[in-house]
C-alpha atoms as a PDB file:
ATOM      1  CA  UNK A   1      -4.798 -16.779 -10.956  1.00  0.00           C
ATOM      2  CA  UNK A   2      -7.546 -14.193 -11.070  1.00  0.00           C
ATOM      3  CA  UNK A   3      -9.642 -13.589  -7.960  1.00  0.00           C
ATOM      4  CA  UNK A   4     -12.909 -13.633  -8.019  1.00  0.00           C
ATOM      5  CA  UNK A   5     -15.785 -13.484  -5.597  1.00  0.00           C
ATOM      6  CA  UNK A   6     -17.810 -16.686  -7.375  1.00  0.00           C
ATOM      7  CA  UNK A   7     -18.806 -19.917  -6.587  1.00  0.00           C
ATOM      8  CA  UNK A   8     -15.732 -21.220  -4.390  1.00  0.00           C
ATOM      9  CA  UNK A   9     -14.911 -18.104  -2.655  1.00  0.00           C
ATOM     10  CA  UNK A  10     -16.626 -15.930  -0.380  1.00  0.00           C
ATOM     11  CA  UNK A  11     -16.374 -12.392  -0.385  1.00  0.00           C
ATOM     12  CA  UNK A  12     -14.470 -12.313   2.558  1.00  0.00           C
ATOM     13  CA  UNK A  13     -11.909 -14.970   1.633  1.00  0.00           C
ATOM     14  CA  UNK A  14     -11.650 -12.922  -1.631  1.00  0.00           C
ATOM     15  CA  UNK A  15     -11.041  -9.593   0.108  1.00  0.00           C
ATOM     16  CA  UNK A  16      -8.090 -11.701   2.547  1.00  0.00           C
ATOM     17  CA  UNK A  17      -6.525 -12.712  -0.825  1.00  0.00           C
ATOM     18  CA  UNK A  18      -6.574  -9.702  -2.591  1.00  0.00           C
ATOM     19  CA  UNK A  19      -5.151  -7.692   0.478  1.00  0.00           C
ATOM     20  CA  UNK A  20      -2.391 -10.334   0.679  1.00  0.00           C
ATOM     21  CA  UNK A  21      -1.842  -9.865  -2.997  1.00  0.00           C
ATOM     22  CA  UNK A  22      -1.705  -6.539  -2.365  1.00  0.00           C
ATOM     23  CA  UNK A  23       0.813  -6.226   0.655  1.00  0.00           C
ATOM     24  CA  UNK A  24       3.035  -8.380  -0.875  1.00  0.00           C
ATOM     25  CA  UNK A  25       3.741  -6.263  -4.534  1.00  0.00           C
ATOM     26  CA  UNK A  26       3.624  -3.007  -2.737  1.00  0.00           C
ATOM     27  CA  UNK A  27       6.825  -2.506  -4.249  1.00  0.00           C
ATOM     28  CA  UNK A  28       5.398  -2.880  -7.832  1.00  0.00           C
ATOM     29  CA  UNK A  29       3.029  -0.327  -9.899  1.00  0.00           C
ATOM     30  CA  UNK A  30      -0.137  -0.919  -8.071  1.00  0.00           C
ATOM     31  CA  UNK A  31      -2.369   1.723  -9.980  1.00  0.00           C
ATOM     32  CA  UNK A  32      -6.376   0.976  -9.915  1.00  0.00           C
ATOM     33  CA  UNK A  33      -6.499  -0.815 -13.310  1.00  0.00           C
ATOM     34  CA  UNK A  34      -3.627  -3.475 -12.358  1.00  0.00           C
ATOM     35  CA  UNK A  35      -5.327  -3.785  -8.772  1.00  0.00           C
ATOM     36  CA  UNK A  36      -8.978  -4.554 -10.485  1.00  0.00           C
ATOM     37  CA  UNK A  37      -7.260  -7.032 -13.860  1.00  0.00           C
ATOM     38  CA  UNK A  38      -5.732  -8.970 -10.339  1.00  0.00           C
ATOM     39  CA  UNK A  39      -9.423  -8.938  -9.203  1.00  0.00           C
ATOM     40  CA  UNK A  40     -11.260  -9.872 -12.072  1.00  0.00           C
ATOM     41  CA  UNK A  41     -13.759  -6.790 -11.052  1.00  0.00           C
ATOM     42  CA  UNK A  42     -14.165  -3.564 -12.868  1.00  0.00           C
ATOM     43  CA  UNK A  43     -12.857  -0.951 -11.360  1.00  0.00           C
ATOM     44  CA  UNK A  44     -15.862   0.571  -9.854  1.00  0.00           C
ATOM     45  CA  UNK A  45     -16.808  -2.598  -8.216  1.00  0.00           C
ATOM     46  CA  UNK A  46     -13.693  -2.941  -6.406  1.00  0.00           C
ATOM     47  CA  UNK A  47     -13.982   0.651  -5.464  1.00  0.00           C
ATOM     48  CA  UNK A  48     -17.448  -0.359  -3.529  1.00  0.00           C
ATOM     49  CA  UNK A  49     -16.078  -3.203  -2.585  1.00  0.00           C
ATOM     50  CA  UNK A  50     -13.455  -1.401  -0.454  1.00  0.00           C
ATOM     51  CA  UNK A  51     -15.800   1.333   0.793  1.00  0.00           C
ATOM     52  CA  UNK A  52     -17.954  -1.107   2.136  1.00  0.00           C
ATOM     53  CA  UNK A  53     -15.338  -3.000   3.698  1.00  0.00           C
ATOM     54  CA  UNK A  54     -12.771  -0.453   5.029  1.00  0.00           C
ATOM     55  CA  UNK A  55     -14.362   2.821   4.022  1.00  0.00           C
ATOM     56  CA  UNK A  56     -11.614   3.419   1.727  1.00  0.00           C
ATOM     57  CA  UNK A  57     -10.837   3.747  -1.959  1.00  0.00           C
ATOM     58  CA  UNK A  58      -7.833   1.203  -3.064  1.00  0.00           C
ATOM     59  CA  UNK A  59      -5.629   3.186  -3.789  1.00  0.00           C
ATOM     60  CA  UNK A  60      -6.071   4.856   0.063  1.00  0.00           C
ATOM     61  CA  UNK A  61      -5.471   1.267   1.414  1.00  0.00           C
ATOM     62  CA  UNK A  62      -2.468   0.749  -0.771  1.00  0.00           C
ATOM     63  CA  UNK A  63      -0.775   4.210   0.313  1.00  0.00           C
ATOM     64  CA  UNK A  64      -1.893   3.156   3.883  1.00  0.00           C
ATOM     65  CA  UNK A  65       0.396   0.136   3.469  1.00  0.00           C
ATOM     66  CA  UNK A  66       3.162   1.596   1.825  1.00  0.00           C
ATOM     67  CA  UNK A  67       3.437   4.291   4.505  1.00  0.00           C
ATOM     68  CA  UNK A  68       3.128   1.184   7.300  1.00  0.00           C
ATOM     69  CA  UNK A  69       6.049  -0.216   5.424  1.00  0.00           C
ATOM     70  CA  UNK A  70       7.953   2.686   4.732  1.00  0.00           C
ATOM     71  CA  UNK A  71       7.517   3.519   8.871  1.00  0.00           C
ATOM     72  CA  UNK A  72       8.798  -0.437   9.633  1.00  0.00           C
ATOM     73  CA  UNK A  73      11.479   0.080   7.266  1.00  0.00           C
ATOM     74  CA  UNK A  74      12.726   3.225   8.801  1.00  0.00           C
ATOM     75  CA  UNK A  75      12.479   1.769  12.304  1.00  0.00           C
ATOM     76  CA  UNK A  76      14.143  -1.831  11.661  1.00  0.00           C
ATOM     77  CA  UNK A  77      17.156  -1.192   8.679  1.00  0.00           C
ATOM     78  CA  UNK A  78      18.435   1.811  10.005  1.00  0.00           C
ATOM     79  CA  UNK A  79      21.095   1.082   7.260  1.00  0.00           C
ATOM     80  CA  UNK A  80      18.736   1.561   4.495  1.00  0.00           C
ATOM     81  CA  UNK A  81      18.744   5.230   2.903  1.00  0.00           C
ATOM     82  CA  UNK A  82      15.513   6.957   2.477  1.00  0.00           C
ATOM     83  CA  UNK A  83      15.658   7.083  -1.104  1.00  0.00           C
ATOM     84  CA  UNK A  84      15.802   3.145  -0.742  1.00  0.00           C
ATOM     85  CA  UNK A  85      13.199   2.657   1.131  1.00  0.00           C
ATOM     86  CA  UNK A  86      10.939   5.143  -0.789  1.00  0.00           C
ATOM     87  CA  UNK A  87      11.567   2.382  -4.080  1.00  0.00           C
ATOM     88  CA  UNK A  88      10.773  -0.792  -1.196  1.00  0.00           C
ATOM     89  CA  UNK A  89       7.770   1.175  -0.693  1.00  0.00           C
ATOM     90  CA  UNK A  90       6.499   1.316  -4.198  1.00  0.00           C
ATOM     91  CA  UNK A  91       7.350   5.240  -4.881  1.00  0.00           C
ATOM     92  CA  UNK A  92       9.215   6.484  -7.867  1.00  0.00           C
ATOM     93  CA  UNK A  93       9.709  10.464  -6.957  1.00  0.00           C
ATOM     94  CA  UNK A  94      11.129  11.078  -3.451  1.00  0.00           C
ATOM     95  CA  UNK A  95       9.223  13.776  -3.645  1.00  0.00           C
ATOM     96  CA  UNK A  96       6.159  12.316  -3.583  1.00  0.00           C
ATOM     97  CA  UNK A  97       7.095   9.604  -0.952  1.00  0.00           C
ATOM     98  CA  UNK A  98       8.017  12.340   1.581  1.00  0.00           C
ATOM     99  CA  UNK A  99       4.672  14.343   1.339  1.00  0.00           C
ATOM    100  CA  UNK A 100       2.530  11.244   1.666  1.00  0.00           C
ATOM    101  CA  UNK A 101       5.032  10.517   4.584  1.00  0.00           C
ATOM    102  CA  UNK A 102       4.315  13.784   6.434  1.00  0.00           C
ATOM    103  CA  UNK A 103       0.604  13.604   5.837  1.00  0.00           C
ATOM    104  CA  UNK A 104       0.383  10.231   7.641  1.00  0.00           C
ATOM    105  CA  UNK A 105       3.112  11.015   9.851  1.00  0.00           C
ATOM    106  CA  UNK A 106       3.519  14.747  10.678  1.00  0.00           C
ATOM    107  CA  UNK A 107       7.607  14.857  10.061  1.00  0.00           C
ATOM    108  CA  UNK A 108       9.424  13.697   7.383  1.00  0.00           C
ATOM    109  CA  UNK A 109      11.434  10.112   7.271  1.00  0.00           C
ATOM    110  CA  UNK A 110      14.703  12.028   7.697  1.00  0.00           C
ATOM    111  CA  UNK A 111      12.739  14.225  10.921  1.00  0.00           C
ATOM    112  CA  UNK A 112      11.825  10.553  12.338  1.00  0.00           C
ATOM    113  CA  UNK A 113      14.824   9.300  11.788  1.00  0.00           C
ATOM    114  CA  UNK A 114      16.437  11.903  13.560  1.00  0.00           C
ATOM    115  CA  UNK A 115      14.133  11.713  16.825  1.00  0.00           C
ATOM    116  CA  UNK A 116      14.433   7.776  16.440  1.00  0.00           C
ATOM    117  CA  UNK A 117      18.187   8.469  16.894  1.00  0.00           C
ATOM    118  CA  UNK A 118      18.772   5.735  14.519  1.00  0.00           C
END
């Protein structure tokens, strides 16, 4: 089903869905283009969409999520190995998941981890 801010929706009801949409396939490719075909809005309109909203782009709301997920991972399935929860969290390069990390979070998973004893 395509999402759409028309007739039987409301914007706000639209934005709810799409954010559920969203936080629920944060684990699959969520690039701009897939985000806005889900939306039925061109890309640009989406983009204002969010500003206006959260004064964010997207694709800063969907990093904001992964990292919230990658953080509740870390803290609940102590189990889990980084690298595992960097693919629950929708990254490919470890890399890449560990910078983002630090830039939200100021350590790394493994330095949280650590001072999380866990």
């Amino acid at each position: 089903k395509t999402l759409r801010g028309g007739d039987k929706m409301n914007t706000g009801a639209f934005i709810h869905d799409l954010l559920g949409w969203i936080d629920n396939n944060l684990d699959s490719r969520l690039d701009i283009d897939t985000v806005s075909r889900r939306a039925g809005y061109s890309k640009w309109h989406l983009f204002r969409l969010f500003r206006h909203y959260f004064n964010m782009s997207p694709m800063a709301y969907i990093r904001q999520q992964r990292m919230q997920l990658a953080l509740d991972l870390l803290k609940v399935k102590p189990a889990f190995r980084i690298v595992d929860i960097c693919i629950l969290a929708g990254y490919e390069d470890i890399s890449a998941f560990n910078r983002t990390f630090k830039r939200y979070y100021m350590m790394t998973p493994a330095q949280l981890r650590k001072i999380l004893n866990i």
